[in-house]
C-alpha atoms as a PDB file:
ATOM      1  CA  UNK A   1     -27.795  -2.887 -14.023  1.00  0.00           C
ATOM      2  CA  UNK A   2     -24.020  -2.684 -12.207  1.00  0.00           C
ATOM      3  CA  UNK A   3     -25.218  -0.615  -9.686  1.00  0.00           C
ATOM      4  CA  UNK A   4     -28.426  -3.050  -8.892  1.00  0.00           C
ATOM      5  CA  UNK A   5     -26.168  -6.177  -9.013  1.00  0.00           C
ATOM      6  CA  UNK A   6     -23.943  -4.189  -6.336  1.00  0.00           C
ATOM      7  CA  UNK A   7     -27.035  -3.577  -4.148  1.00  0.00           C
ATOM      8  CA  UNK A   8     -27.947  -7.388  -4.632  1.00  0.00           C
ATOM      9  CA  UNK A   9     -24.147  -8.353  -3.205  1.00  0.00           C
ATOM     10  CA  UNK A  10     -24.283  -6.291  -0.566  1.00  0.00           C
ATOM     11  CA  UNK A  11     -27.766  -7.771   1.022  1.00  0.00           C
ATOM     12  CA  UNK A  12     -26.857 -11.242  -0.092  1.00  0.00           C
ATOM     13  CA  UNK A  13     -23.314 -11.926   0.545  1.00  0.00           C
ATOM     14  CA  UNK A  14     -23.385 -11.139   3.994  1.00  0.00           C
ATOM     15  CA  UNK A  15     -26.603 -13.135   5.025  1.00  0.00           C
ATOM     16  CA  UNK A  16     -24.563 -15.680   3.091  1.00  0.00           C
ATOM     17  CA  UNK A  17     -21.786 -15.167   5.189  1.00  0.00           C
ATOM     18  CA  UNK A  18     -23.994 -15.503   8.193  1.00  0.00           C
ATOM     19  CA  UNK A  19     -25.570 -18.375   7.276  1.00  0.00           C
ATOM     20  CA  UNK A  20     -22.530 -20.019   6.925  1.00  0.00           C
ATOM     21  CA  UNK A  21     -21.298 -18.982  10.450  1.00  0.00           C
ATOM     22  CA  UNK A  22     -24.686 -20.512  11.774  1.00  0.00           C
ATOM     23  CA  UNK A  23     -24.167 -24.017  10.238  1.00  0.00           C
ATOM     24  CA  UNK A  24     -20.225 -24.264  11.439  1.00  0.00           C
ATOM     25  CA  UNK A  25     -21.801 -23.179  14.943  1.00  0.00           C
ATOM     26  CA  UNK A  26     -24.492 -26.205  14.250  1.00  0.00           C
ATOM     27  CA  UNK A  27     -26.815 -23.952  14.389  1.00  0.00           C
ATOM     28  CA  UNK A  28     -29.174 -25.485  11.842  1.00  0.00           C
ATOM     29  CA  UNK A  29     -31.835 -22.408  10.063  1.00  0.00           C
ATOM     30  CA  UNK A  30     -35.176 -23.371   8.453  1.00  0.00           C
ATOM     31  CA  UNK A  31     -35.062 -25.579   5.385  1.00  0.00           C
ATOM     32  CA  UNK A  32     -37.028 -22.509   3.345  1.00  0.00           C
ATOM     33  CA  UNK A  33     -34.050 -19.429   4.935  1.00  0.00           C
ATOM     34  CA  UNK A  34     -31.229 -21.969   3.270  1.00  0.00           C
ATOM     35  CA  UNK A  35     -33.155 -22.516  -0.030  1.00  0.00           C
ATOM     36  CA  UNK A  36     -33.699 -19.101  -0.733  1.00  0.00           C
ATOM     37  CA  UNK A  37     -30.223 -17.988   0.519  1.00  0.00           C
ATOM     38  CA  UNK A  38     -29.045 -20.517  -1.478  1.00  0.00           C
ATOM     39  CA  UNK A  39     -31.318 -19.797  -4.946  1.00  0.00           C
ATOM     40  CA  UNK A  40     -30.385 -15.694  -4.134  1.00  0.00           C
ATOM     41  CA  UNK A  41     -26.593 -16.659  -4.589  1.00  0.00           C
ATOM     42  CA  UNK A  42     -27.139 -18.696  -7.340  1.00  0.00           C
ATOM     43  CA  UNK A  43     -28.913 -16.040  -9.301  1.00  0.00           C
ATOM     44  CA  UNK A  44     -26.194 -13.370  -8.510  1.00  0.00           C
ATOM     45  CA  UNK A  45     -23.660 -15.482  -9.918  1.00  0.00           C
ATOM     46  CA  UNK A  46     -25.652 -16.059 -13.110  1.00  0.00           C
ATOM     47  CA  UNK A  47     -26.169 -12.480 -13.029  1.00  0.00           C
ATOM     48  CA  UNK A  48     -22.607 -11.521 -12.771  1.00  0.00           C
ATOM     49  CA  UNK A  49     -21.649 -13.714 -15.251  1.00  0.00           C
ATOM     50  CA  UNK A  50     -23.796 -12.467 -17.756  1.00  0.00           C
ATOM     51  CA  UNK A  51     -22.854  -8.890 -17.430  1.00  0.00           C
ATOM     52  CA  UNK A  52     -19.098  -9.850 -16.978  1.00  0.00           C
ATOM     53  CA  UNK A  53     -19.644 -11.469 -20.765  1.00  0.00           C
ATOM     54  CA  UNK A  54     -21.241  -8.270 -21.908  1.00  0.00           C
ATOM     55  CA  UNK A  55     -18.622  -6.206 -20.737  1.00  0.00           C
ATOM     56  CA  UNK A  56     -16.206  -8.602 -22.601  1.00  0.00           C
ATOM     57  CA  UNK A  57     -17.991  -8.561 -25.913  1.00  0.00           C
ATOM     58  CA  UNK A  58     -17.568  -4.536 -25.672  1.00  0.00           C
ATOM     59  CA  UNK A  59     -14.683  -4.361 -25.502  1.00  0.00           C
ATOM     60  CA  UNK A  60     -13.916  -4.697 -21.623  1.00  0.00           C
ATOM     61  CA  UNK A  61     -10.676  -5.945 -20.625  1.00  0.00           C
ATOM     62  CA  UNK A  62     -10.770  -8.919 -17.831  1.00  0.00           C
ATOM     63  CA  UNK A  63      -9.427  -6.539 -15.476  1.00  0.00           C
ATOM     64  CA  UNK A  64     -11.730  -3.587 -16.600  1.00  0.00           C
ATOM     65  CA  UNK A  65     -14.633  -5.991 -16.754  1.00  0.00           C
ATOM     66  CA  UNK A  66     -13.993  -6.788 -13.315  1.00  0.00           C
ATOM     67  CA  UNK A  67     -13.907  -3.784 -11.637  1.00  0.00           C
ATOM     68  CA  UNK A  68     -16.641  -2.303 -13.485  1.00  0.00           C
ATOM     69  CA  UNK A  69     -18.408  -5.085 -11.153  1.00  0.00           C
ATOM     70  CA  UNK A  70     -17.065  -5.004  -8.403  1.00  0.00           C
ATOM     71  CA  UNK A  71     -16.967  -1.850  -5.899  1.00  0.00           C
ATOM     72  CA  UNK A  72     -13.296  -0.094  -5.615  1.00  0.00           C
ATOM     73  CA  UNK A  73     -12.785  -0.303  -2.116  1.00  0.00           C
ATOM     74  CA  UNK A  74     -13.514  -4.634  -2.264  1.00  0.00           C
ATOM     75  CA  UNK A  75     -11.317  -3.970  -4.920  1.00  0.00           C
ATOM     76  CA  UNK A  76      -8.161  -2.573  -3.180  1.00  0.00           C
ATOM     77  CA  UNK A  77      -8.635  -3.813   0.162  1.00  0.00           C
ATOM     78  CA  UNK A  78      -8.160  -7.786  -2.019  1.00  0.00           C
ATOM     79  CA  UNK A  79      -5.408  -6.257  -3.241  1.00  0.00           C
ATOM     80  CA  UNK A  80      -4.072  -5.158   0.157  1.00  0.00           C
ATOM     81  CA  UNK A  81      -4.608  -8.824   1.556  1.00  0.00           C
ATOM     82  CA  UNK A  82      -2.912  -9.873  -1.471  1.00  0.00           C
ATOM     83  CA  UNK A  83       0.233  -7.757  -1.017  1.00  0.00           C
ATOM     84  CA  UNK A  84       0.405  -8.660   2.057  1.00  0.00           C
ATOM     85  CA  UNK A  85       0.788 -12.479   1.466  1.00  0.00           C
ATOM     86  CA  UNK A  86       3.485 -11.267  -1.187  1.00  0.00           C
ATOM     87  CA  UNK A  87       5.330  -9.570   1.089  1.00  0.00           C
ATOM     88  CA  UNK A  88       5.495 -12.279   3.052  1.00  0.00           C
ATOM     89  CA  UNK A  89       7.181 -14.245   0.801  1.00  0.00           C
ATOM     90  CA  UNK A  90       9.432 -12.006  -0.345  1.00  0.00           C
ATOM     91  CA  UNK A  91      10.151 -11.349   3.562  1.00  0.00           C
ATOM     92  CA  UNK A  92      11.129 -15.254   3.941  1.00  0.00           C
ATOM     93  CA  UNK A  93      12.766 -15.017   0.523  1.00  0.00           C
ATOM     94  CA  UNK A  94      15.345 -12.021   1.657  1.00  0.00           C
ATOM     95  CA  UNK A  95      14.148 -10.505  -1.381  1.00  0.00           C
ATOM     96  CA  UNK A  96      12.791  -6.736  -1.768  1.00  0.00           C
ATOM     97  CA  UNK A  97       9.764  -5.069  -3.823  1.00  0.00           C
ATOM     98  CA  UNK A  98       9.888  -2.518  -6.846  1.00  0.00           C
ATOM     99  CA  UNK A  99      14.328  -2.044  -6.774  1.00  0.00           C
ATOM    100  CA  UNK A 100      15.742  -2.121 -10.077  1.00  0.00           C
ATOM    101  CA  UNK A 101      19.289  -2.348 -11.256  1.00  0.00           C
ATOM    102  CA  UNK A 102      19.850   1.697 -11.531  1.00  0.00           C
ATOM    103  CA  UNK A 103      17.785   1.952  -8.075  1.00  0.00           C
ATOM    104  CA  UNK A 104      19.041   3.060  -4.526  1.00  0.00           C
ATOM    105  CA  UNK A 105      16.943   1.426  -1.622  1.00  0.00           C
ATOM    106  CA  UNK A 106      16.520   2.937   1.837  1.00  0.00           C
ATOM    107  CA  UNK A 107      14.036   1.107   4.482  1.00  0.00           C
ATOM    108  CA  UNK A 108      12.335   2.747   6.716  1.00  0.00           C
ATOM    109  CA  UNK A 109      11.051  -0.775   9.222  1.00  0.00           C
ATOM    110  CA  UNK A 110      13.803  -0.714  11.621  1.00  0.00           C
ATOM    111  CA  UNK A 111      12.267   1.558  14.209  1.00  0.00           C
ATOM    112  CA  UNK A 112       8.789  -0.137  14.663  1.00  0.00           C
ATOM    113  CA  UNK A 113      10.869  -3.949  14.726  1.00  0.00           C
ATOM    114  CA  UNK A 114      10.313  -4.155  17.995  1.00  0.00           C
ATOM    115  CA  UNK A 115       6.953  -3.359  18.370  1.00  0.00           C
ATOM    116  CA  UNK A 116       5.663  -5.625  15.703  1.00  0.00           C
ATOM    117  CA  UNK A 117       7.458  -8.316  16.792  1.00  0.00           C
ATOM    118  CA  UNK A 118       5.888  -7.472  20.432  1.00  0.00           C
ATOM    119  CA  UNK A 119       2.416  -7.406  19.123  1.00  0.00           C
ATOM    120  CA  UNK A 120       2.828 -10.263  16.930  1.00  0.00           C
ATOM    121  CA  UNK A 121       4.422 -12.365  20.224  1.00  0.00           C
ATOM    122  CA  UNK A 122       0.654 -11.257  21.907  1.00  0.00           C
ATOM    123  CA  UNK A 123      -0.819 -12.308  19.481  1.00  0.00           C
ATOM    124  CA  UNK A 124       0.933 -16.018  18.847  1.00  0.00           C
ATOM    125  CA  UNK A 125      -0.400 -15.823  23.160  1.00  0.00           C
ATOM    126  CA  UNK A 126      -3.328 -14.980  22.495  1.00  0.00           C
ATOM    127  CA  UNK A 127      -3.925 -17.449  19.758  1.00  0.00           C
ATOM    128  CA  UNK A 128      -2.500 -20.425  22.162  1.00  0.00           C
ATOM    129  CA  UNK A 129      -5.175 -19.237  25.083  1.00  0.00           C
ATOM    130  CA  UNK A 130      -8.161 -19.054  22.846  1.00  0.00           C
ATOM    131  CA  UNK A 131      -7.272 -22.688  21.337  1.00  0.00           C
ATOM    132  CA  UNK A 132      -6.915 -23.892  24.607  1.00  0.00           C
ATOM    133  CA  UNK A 133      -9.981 -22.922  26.467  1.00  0.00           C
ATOM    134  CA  UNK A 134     -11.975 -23.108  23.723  1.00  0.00           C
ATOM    135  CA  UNK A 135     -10.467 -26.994  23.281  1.00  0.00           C
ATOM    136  CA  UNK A 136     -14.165 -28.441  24.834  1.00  0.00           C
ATOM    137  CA  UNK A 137     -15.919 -26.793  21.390  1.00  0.00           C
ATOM    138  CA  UNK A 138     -14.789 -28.179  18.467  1.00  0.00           C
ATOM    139  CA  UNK A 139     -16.393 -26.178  15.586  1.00  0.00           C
ATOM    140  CA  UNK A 140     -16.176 -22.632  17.833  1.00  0.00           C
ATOM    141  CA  UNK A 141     -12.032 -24.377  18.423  1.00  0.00           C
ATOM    142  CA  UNK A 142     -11.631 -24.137  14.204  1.00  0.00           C
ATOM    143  CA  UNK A 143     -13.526 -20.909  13.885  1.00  0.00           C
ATOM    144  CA  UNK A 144     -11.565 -18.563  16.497  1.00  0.00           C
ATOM    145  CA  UNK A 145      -8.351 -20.686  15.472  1.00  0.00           C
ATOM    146  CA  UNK A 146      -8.221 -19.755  11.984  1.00  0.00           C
ATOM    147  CA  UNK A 147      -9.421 -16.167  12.883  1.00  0.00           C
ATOM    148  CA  UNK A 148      -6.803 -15.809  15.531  1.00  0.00           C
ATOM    149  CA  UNK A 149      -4.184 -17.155  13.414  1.00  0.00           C
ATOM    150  CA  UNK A 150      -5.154 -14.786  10.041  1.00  0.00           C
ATOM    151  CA  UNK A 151      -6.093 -11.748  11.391  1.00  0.00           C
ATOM    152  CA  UNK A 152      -3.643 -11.607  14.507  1.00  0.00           C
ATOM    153  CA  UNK A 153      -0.452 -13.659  13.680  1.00  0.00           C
ATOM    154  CA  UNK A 154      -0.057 -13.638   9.837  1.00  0.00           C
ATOM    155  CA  UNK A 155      -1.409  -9.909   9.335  1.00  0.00           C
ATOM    156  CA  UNK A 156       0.851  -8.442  11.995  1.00  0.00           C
ATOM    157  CA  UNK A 157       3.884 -10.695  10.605  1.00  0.00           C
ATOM    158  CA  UNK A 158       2.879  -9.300   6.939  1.00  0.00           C
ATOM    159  CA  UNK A 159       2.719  -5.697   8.149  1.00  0.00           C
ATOM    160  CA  UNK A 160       5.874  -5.711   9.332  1.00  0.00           C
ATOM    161  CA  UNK A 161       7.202  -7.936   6.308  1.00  0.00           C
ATOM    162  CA  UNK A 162       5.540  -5.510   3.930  1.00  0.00           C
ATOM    163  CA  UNK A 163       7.634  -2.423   5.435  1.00  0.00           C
ATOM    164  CA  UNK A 164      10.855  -4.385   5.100  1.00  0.00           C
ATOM    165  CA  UNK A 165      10.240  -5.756   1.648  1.00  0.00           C
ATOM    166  CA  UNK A 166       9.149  -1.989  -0.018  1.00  0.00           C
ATOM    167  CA  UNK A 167      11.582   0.043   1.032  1.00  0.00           C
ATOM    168  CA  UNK A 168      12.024   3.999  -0.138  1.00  0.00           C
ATOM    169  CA  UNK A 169      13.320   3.537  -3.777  1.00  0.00           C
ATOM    170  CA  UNK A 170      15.744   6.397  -5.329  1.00  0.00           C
ATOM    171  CA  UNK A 171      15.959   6.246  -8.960  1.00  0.00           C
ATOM    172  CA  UNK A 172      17.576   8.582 -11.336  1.00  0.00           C
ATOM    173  CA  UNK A 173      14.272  10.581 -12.278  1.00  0.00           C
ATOM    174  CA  UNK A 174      12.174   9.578  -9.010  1.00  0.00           C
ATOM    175  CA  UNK A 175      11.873   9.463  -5.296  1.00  0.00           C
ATOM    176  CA  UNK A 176       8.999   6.505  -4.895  1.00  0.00           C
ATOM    177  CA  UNK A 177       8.238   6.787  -1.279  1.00  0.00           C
ATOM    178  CA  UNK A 178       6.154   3.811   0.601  1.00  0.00           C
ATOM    179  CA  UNK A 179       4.510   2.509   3.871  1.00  0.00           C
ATOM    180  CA  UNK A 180       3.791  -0.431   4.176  1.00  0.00           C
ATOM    181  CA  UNK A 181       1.885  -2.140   1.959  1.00  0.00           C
ATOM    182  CA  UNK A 182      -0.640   0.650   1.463  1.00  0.00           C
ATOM    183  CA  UNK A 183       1.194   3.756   0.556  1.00  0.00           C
ATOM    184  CA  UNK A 184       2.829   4.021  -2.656  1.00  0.00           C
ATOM    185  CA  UNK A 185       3.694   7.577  -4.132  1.00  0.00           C
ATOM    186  CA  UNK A 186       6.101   8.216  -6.620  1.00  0.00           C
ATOM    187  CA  UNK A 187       7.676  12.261  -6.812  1.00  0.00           C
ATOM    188  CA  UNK A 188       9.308  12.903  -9.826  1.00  0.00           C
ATOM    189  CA  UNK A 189      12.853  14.698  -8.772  1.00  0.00           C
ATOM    190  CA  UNK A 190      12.337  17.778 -10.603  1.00  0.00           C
ATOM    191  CA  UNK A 191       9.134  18.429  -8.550  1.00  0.00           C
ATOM    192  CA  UNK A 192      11.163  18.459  -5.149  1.00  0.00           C
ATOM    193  CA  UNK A 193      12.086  22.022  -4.151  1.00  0.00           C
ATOM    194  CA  UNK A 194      13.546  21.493  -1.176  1.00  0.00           C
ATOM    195  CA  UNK A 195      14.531  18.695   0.946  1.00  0.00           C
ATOM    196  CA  UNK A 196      16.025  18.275   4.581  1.00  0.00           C
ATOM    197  CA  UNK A 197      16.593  16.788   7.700  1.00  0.00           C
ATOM    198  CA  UNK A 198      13.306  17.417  10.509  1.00  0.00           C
ATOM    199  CA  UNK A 199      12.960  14.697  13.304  1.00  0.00           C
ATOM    200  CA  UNK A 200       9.155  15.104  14.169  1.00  0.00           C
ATOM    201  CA  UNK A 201       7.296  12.783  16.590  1.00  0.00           C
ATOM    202  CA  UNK A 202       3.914  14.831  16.758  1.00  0.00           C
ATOM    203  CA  UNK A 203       1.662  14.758  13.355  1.00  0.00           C
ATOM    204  CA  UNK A 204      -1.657  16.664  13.019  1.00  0.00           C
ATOM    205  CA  UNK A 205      -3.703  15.935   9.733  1.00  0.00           C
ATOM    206  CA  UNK A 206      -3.297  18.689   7.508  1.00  0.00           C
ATOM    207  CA  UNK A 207      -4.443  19.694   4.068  1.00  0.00           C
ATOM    208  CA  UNK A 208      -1.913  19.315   1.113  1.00  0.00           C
ATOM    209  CA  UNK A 209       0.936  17.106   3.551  1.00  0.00           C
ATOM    210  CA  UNK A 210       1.181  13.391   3.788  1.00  0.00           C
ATOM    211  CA  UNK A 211       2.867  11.979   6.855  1.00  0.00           C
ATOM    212  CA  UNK A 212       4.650   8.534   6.358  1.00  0.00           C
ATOM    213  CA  UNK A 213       5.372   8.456   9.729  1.00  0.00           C
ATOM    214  CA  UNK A 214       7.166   4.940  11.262  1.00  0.00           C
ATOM    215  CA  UNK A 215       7.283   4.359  15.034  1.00  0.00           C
ATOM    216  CA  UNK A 216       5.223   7.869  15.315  1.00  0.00           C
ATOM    217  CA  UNK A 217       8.036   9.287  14.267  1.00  0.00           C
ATOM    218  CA  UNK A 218       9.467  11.275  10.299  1.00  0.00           C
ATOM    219  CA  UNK A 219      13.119  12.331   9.835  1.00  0.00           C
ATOM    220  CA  UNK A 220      13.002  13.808   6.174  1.00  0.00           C
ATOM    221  CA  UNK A 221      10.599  16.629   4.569  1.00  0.00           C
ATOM    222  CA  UNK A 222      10.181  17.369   1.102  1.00  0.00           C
ATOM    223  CA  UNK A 223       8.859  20.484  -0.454  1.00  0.00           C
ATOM    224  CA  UNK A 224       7.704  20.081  -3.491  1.00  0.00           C
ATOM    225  CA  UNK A 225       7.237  23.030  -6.189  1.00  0.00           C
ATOM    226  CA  UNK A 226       3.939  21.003  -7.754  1.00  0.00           C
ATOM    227  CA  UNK A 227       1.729  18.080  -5.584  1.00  0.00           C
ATOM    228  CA  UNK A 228       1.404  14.963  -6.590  1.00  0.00           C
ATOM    229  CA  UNK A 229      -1.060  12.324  -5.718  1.00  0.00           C
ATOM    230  CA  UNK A 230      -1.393  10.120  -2.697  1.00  0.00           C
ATOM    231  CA  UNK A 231      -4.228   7.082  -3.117  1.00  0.00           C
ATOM    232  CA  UNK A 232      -5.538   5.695   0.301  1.00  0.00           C
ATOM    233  CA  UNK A 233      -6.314   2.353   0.946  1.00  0.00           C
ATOM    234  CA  UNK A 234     -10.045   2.489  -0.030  1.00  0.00           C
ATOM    235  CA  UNK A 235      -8.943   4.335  -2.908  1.00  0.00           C
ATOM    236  CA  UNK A 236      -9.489   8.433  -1.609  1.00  0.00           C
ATOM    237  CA  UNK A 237      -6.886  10.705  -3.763  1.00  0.00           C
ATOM    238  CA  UNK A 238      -4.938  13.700  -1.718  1.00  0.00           C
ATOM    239  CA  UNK A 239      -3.138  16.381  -3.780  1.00  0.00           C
ATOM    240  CA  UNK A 240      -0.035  16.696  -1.093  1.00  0.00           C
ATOM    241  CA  UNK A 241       2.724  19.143  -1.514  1.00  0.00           C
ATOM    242  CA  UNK A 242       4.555  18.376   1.720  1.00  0.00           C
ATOM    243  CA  UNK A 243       5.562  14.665   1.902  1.00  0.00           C
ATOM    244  CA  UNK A 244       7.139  14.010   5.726  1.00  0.00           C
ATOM    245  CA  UNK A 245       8.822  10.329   5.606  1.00  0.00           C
ATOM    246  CA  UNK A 246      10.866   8.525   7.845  1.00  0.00           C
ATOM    247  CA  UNK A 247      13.971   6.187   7.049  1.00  0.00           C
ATOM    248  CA  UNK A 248      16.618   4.385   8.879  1.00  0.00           C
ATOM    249  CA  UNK A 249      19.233   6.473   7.719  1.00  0.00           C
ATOM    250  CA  UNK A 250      17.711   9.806   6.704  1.00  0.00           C
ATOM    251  CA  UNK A 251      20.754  11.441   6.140  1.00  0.00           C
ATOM    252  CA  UNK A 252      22.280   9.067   3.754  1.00  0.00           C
ATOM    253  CA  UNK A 253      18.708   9.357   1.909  1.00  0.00           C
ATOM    254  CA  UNK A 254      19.305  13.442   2.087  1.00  0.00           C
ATOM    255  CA  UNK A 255      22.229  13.315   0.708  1.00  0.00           C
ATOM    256  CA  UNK A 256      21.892  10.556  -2.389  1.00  0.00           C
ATOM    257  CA  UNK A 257      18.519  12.945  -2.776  1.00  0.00           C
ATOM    258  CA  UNK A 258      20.413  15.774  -3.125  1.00  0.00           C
ATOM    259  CA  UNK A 259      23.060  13.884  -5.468  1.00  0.00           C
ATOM    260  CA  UNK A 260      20.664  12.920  -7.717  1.00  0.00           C
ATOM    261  CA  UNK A 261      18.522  15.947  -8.193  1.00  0.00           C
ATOM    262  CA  UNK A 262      22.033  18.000  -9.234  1.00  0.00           C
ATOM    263  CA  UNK A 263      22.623  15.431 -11.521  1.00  0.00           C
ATOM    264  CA  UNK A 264      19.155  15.825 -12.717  1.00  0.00           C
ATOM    265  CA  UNK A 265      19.859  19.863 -13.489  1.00  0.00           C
ATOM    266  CA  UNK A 266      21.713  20.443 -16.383  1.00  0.00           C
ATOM    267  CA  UNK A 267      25.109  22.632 -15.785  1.00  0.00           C
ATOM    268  CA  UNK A 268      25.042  26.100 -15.799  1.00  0.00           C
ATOM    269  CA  UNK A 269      26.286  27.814 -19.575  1.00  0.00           C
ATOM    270  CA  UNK A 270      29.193  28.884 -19.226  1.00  0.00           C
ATOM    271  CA  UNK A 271      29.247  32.772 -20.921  1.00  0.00           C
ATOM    272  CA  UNK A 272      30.875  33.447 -24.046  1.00  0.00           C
ATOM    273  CA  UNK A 273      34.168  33.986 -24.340  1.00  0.00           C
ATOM    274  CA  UNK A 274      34.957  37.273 -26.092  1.00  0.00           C
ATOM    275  CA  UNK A 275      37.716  37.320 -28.922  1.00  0.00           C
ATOM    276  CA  UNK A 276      41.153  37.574 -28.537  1.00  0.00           C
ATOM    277  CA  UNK A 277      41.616  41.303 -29.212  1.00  0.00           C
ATOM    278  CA  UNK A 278      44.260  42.228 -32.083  1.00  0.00           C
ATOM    279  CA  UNK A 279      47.471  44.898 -31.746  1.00  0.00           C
ATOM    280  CA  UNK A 280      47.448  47.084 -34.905  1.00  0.00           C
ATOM    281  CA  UNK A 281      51.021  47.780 -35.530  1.00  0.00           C
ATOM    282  CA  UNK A 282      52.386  50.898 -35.080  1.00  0.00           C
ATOM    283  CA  UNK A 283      54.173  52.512 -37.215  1.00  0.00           C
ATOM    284  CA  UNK A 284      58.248  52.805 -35.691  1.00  0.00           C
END
């Protein structure tokens, strides 16, 4: 039933979607294409509803329930968009993401500043072009407009605000290393075998290493004596044993690293110390 309901979305939503697009264009469809667009959504929603309650009754948590409906990659890409507007806030707020009281925080946005900020001043161009020649087509005018302005100004702006607001985050028992808004991987200290200091501005896609890499460019690698797991963006697992990462100041990141994972090991025992030997007396 979940998996016909999914095929159902996938054919209706975007002819819904289209349709839409069509009527904001004035581009009017047949009175019979609109009613059965129209009854197809309908029904899905009943549909949804219906198993959403099901899932409920057994049990089914409303977050369980909800992504036993919907697909995992809608799923997390929502969430990305979401995180994104978050960040944002947090960006205008001064505040940062995921740093508790006992936690060091090292960002890693410095380096790619300028290019955001470049590609977002395109963009704010762009957006001021496209509203002006298109100023003689109202409808097509709102359209582009709020494209321009969501997917060019505010998602380059939140990219950038995402990398500032999540820095790297050093806590006593883990190294919780981020990009963005996308890349979130937390390495327990005792699993790093080795760390150091490796400015690299070429990356190849390997198997079992995850480059973080900011500006095209990482300054710290880890070696890690088991792999942990890095989640993509649609949701794809990697076992990594090499994490490459960059931050603005890798070495101060090094060294608290190295700080903390000696005060993770507990101190050497210290051998036994033997008995104070005794002098028989001799006899005079």
């Amino acid at each position: 039933m979940k998996r016909l309901l999914r095929g159902v979305a996938y054919a209706v939503i975007p002819g819904e979607v289209a349709l839409v697009a069509c009527l904001l264009a004035g581009v009017r469809p047949p009175a019979p294409v609109l009613a059965a667009a129209e009854a197809a959504m309908l029904v899905l929603l009943v549909a949804e509803a219906a198993v959403f309650v099901r899932l409920r009754r057994q049990g089914h948590s409303n977050r369980s329930a909800v992504r036993e409906l919907v697909p995992e990659p809608v799923l997390r890409l929502t969430g990305h968009e979401l995180r994104l507007m978050w960040s944002f806030v947090l960006w205008v707020a001064r505040r940062r993401h995921g740093v508790g009281p006992d936690a060091q925080a090292f960002g890693h946005a410095r380096d790619q500043a300028a290019l955001m900020f470049g590609f977002g001043f395109v963009c704010v161009v762009e957006t001021v072009g496209m509203s002006y020649l298109l100023s003689g087509w109202p409808v097509v005018h709102a359209i582009v407009l709020v494209l321009d302005v969501y997917s060019g100004v505010f998602f380059v702006f939140g990219l950038h605000a995402a990398s500032v607001t999540r820095p790297h985050v050093l806590s006593p028992d883990a190294l919780r290393v981020r990009k963005g808004a996308h890349v979130d991987v937390r390495i327990p200290l005792e699993r790093i075998a080795s760390a150091s200091y490796e400015l690299r501005f070429t990356h190849t896609r390997q198997d079992g290493v995850l480059d973080l890499a900011v500006g095209g460019q990482t300054s710290l690698t880890l070696e890690l004596s088991e792999p942990v797991v890095s989640v993509g963006l649609l949701g794809k697992e990697r076992r990594v044993r090499t994490v490459r990462i960059h931050a603005d100041d890798a070495r101060a990141l090094l060294r608290a690293l190295t700080q903390a994972r000696s005060a993770l090991s507990p101190p050497p025992d210290r051998p036994a110390e033997r008995p104070a030997e005794r002098t028989a007396d001799r006899p005079g």
